[in-house]
PDB file of N, CA and C in Angstrom:
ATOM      1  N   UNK A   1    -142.787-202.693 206.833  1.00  0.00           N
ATOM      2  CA  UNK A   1    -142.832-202.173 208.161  1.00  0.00           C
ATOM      3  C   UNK A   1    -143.647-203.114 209.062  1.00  0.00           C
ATOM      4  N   UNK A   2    -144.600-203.446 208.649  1.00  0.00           N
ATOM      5  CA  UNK A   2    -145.708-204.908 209.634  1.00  0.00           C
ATOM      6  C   UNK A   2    -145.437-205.688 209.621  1.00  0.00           C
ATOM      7  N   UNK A   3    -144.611-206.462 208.705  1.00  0.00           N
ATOM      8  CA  UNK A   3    -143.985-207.630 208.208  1.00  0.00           C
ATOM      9  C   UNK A   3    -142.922-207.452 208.992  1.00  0.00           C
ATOM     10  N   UNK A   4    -142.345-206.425 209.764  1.00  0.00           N
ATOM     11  CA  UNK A   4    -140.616-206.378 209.938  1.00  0.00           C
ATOM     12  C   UNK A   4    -140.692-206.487 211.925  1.00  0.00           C
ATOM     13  N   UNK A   5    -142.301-206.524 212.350  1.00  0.00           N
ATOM     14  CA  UNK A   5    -142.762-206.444 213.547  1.00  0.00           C
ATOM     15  C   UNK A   5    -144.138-207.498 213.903  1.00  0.00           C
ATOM     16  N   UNK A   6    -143.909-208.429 213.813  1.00  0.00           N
ATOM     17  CA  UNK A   6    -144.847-209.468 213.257  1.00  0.00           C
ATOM     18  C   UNK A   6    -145.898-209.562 214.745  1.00  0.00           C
ATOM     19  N   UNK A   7    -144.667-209.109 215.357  1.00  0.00           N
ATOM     20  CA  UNK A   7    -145.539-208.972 217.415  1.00  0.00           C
ATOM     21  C   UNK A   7    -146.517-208.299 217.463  1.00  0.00           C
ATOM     22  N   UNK A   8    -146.208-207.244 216.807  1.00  0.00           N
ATOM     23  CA  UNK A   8    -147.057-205.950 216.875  1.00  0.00           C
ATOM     24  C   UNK A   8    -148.371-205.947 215.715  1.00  0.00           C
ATOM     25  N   UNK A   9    -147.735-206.569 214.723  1.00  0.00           N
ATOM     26  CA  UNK A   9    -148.892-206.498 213.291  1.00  0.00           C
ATOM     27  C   UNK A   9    -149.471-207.909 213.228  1.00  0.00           C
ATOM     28  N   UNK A  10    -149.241-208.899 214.034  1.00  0.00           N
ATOM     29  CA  UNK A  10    -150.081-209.966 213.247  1.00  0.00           C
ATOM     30  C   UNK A  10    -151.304-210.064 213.821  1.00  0.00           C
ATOM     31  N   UNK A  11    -152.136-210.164 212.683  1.00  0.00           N
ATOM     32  CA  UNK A  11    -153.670-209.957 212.612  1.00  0.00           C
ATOM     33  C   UNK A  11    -154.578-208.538 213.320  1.00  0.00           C
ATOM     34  N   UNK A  12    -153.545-207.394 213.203  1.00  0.00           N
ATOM     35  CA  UNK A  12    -154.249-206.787 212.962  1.00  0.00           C
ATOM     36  C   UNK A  12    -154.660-205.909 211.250  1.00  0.00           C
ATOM     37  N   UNK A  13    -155.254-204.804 211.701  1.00  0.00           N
ATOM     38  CA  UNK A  13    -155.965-204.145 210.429  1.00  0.00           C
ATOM     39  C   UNK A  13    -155.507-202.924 210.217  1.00  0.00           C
ATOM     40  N   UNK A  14    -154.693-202.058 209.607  1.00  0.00           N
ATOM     41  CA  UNK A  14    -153.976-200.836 209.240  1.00  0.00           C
ATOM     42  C   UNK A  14    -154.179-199.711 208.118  1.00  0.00           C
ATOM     43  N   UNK A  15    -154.857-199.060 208.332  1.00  0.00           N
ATOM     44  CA  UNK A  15    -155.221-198.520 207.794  1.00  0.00           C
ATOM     45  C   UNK A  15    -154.059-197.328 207.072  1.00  0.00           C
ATOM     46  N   UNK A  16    -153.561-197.488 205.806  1.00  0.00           N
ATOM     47  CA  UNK A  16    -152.457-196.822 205.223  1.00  0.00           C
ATOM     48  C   UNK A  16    -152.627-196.042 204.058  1.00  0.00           C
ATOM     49  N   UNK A  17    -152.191-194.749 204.362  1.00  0.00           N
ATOM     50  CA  UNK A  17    -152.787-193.672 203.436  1.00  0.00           C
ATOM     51  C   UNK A  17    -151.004-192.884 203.480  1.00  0.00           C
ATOM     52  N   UNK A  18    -150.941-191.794 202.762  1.00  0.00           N
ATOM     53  CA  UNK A  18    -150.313-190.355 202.717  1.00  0.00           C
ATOM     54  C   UNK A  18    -151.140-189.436 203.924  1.00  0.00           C
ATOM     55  N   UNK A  19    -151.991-189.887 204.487  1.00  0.00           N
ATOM     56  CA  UNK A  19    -152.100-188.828 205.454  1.00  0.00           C
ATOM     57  C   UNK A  19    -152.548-187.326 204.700  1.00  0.00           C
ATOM     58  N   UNK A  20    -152.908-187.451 203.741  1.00  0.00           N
ATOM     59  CA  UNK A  20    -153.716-186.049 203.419  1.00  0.00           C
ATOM     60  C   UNK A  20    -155.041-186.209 202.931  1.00  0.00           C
ATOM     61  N   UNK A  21    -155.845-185.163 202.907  1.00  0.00           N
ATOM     62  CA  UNK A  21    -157.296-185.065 202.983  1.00  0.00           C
ATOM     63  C   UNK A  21    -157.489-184.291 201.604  1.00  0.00           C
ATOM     64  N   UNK A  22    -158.259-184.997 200.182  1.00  0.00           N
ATOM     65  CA  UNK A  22    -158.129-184.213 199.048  1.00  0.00           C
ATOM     66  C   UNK A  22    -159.569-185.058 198.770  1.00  0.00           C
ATOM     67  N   UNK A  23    -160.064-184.087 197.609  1.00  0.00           N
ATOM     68  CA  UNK A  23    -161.349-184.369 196.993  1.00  0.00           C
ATOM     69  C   UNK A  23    -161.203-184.626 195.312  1.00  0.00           C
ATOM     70  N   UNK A  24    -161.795-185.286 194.857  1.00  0.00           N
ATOM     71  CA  UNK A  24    -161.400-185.515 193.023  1.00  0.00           C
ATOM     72  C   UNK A  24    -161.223-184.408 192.649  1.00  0.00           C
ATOM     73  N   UNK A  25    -161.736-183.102 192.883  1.00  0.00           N
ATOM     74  CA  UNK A  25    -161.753-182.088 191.959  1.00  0.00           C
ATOM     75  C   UNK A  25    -160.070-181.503 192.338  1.00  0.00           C
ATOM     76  N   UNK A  26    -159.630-181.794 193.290  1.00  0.00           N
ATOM     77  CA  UNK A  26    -158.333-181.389 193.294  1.00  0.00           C
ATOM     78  C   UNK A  26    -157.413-182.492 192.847  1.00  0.00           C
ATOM     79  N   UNK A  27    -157.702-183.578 193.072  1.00  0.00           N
ATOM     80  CA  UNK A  27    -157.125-184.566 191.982  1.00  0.00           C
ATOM     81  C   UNK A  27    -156.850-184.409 190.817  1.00  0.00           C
ATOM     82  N   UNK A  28    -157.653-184.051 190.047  1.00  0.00           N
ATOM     83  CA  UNK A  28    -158.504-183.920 188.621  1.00  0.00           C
ATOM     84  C   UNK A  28    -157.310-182.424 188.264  1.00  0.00           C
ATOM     85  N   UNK A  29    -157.132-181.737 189.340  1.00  0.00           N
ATOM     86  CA  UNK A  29    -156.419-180.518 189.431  1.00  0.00           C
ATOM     87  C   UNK A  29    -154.910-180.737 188.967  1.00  0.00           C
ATOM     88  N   UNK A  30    -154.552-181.767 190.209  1.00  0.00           N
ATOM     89  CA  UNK A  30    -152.934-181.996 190.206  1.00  0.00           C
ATOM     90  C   UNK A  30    -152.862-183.004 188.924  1.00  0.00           C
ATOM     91  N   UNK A  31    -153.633-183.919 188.100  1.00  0.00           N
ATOM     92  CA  UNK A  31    -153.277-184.289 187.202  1.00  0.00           C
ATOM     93  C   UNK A  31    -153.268-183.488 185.905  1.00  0.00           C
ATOM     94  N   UNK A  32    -154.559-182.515 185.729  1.00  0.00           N
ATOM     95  CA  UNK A  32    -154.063-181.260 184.646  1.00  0.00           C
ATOM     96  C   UNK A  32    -152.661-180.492 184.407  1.00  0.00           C
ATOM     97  N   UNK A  33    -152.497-180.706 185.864  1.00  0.00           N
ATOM     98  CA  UNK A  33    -151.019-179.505 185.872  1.00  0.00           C
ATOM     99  C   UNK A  33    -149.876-180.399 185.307  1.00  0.00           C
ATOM    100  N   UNK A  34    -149.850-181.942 185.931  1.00  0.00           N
ATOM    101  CA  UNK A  34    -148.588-182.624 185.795  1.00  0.00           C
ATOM    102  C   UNK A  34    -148.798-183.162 184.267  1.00  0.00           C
ATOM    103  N   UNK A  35    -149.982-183.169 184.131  1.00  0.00           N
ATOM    104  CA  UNK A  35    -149.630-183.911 182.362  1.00  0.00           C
ATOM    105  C   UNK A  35    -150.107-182.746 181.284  1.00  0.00           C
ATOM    106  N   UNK A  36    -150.196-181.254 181.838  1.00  0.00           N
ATOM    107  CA  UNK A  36    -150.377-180.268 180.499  1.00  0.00           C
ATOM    108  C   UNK A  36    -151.350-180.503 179.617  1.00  0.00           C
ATOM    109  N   UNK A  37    -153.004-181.208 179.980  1.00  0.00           N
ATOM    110  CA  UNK A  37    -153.838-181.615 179.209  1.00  0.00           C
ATOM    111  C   UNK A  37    -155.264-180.945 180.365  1.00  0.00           C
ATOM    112  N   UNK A  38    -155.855-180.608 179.901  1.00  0.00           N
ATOM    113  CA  UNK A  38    -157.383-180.593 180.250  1.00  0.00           C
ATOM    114  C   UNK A  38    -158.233-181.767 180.460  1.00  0.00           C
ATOM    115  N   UNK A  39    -158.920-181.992 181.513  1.00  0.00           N
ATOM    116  CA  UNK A  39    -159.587-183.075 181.862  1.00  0.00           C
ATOM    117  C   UNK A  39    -160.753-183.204 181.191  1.00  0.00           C
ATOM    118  N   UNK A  40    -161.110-184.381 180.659  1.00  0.00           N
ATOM    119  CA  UNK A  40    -162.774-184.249 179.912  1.00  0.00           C
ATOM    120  C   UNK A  40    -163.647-184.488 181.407  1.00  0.00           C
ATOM    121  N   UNK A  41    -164.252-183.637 181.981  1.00  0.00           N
ATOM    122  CA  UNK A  41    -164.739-183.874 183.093  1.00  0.00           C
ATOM    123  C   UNK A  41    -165.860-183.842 182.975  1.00  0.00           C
ATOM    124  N   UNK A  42    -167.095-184.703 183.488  1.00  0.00           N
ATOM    125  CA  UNK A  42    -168.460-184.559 183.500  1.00  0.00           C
ATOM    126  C   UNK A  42    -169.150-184.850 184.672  1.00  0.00           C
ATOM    127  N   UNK A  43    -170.210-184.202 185.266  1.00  0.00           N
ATOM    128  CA  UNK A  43    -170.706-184.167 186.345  1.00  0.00           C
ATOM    129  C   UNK A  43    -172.241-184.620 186.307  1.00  0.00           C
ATOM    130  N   UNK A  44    -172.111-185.753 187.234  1.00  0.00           N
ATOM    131  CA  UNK A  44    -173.299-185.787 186.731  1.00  0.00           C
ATOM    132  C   UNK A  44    -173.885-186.052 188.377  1.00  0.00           C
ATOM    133  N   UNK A  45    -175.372-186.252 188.530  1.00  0.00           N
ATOM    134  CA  UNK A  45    -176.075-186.590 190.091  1.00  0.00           C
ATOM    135  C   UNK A  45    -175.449-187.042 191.172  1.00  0.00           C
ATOM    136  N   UNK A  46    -175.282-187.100 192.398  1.00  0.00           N
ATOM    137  CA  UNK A  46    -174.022-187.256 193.762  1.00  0.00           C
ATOM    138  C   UNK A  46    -175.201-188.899 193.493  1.00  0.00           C
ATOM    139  N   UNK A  47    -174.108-190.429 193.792  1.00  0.00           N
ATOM    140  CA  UNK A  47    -175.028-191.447 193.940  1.00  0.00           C
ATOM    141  C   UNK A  47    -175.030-191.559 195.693  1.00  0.00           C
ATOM    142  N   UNK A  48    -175.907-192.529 195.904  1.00  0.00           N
ATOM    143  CA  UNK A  48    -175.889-193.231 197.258  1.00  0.00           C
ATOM    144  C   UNK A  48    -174.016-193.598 197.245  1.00  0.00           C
ATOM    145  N   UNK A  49    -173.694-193.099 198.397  1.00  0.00           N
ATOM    146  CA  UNK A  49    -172.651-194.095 199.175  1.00  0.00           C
ATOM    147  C   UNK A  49    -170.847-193.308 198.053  1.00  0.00           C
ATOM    148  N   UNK A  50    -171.347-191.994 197.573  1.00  0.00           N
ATOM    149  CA  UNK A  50    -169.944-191.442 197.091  1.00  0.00           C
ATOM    150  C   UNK A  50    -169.459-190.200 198.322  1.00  0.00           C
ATOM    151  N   UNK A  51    -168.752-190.317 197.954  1.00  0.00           N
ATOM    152  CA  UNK A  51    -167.773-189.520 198.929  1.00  0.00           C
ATOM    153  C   UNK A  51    -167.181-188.472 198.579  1.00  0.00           C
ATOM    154  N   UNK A  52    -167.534-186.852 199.733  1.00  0.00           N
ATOM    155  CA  UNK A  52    -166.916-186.104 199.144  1.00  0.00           C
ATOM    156  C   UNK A  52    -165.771-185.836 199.283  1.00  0.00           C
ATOM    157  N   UNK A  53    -165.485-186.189 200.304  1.00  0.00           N
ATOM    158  CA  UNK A  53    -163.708-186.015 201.005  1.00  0.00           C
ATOM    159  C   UNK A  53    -163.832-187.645 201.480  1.00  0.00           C
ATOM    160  N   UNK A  54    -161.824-187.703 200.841  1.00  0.00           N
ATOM    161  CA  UNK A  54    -161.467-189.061 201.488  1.00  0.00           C
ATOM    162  C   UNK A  54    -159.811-188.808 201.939  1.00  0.00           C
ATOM    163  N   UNK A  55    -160.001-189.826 203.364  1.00  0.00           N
ATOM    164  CA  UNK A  55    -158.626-190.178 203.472  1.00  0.00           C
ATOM    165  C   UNK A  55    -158.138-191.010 204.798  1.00  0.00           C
ATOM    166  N   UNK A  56    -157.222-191.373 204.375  1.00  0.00           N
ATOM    167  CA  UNK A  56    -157.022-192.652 205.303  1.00  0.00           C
ATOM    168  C   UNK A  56    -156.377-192.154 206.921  1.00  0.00           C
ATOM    169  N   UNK A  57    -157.370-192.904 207.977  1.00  0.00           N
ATOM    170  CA  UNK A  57    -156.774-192.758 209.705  1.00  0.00           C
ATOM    171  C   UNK A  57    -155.177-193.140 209.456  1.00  0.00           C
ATOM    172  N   UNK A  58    -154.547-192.742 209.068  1.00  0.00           N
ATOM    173  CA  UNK A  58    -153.275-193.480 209.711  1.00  0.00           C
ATOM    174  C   UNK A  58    -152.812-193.208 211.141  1.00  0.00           C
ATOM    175  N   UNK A  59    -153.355-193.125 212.066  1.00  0.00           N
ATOM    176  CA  UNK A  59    -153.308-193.078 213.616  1.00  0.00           C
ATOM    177  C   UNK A  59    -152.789-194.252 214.140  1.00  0.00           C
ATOM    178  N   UNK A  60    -153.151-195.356 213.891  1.00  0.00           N
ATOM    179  CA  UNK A  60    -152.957-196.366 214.494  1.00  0.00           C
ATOM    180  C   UNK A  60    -151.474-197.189 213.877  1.00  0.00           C
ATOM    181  N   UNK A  61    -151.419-196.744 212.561  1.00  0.00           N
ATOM    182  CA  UNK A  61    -150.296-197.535 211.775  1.00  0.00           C
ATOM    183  C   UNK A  61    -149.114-196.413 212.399  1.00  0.00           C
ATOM    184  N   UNK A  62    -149.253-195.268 212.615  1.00  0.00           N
ATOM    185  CA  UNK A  62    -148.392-193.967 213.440  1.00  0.00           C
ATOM    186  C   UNK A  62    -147.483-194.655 214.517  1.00  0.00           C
ATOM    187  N   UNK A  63    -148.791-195.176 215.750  1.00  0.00           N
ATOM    188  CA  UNK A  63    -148.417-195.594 216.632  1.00  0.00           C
ATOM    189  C   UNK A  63    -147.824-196.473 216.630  1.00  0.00           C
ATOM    190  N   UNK A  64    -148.305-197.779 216.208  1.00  0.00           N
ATOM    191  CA  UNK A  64    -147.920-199.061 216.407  1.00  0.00           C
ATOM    192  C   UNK A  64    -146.769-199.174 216.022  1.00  0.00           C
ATOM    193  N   UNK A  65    -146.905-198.988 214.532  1.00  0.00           N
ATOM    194  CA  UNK A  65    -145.635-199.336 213.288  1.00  0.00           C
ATOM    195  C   UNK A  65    -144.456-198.406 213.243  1.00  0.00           C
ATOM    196  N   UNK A  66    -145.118-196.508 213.657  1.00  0.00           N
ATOM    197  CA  UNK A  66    -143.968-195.956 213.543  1.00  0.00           C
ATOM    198  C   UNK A  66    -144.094-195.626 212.061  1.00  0.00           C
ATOM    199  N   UNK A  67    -145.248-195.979 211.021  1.00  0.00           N
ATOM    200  CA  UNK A  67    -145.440-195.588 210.070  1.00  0.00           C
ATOM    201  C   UNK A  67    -145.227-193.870 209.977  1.00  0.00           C
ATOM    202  N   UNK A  68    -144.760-193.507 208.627  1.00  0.00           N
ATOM    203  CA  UNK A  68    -144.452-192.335 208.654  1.00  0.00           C
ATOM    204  C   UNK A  68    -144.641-191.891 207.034  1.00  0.00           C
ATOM    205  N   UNK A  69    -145.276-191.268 206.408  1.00  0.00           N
ATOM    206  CA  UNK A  69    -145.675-191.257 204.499  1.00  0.00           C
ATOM    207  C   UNK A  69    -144.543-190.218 204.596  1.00  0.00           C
ATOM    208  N   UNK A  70    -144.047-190.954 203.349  1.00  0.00           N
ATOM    209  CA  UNK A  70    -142.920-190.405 202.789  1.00  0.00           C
ATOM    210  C   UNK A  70    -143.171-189.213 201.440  1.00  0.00           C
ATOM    211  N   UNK A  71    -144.485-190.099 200.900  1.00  0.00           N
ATOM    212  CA  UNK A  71    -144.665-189.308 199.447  1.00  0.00           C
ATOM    213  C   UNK A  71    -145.920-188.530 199.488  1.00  0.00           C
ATOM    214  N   UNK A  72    -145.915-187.842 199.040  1.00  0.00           N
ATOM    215  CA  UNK A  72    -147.152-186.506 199.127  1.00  0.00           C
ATOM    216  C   UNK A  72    -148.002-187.359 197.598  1.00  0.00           C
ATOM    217  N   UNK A  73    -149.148-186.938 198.135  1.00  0.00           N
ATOM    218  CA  UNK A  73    -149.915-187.409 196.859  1.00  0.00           C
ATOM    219  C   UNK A  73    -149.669-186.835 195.409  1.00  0.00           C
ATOM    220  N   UNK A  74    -149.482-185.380 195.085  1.00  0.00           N
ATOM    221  CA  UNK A  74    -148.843-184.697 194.423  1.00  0.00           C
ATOM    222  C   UNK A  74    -147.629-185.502 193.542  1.00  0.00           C
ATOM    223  N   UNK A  75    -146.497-186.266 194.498  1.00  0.00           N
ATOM    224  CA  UNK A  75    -145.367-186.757 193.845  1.00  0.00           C
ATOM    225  C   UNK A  75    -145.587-188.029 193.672  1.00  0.00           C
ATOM    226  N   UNK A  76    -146.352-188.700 194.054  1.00  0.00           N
ATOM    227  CA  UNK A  76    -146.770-190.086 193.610  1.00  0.00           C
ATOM    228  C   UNK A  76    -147.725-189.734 191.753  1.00  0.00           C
ATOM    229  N   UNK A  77    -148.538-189.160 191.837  1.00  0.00           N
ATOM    230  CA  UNK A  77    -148.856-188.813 191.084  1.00  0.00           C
ATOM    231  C   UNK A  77    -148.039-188.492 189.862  1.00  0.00           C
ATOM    232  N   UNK A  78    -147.231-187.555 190.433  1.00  0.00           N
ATOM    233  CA  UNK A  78    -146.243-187.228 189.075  1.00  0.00           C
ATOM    234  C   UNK A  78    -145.476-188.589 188.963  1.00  0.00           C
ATOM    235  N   UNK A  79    -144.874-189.395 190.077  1.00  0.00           N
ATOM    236  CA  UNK A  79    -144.265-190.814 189.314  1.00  0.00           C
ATOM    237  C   UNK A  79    -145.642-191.665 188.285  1.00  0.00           C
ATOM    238  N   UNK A  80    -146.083-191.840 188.949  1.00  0.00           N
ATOM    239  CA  UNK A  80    -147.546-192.590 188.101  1.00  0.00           C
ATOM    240  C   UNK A  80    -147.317-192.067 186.907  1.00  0.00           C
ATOM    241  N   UNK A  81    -147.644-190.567 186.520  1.00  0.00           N
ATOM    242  CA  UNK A  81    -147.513-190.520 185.057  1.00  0.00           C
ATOM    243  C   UNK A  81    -146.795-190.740 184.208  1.00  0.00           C
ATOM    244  N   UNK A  82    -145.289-190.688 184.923  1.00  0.00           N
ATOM    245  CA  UNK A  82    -144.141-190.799 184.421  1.00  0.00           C
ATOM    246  C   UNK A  82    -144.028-192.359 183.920  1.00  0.00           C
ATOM    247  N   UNK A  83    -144.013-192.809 184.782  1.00  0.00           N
ATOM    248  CA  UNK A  83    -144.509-194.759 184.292  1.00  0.00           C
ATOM    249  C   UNK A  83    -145.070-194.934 183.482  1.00  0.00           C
ATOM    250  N   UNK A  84    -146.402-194.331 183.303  1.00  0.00           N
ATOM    251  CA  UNK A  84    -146.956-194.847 182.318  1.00  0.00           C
ATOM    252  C   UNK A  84    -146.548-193.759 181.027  1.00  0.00           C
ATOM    253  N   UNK A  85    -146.306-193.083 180.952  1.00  0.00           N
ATOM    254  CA  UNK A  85    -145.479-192.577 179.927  1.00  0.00           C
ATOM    255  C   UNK A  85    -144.635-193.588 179.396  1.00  0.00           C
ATOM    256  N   UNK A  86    -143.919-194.245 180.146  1.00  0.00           N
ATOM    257  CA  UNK A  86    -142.825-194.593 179.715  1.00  0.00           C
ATOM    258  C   UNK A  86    -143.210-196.393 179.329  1.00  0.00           C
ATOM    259  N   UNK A  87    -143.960-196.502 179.406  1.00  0.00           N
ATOM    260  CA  UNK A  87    -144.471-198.080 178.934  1.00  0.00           C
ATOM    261  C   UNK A  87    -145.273-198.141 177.682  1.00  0.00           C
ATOM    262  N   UNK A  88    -145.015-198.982 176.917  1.00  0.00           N
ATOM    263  CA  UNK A  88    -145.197-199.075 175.508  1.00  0.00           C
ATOM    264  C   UNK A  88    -147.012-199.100 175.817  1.00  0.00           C
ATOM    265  N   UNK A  89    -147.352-198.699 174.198  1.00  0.00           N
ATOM    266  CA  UNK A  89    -148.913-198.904 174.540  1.00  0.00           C
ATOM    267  C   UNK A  89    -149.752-199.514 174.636  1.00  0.00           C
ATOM    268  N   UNK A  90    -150.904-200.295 174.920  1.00  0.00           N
ATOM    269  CA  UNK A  90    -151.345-201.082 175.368  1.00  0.00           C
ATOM    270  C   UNK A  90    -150.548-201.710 176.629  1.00  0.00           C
ATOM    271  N   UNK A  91    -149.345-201.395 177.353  1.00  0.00           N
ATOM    272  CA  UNK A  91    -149.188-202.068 178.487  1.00  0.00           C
ATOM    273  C   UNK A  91    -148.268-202.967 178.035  1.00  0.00           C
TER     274      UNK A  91
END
């Protein structure tokens, strides 16, 4: 899409996300469900400089580019597992 508008994108900075707002523990959530396993989860002290909510401005990539997320984090996720399911072990 930046590459296909070189007027508009060259040298700037774009910030590109799915456009949704999720925290690990719901991460940690949607991967229990899609792979039928329990997470070994451990909690330990919040450090300097972690984050409790993340997610990317796509405002500007909206405007400019016409950017538009196609995949919900949810279904990226379920491809991810599926991939690596499907690749021998060790990679």
């Amino acid at each position: 899409m930046a590459a296909a508008q070189p007027e508009v994108s060259s040298g700037q900075i774009f910030n590109i996300g799915g456009g949704e707002q999720v925290d690990v523990n719901q991460v940690l959530e949607m991967l229990q469900e899609i792979t039928g396993s329990p997470a070994r989860i451990q909690y330990g002290p919040q450090r300097p400089g972690d984050q409790r909510r993340t997610a990317a401005d796509i405002t500007k990539a909206r405007e400019q580019l016409g950017y538009d997320p196609q995949t919900r984090l949810v279904d990226g996720l379920r491809a991810e597992v599926a991939w690596l399911r499907s690749e021998p072990a060790g990679g």
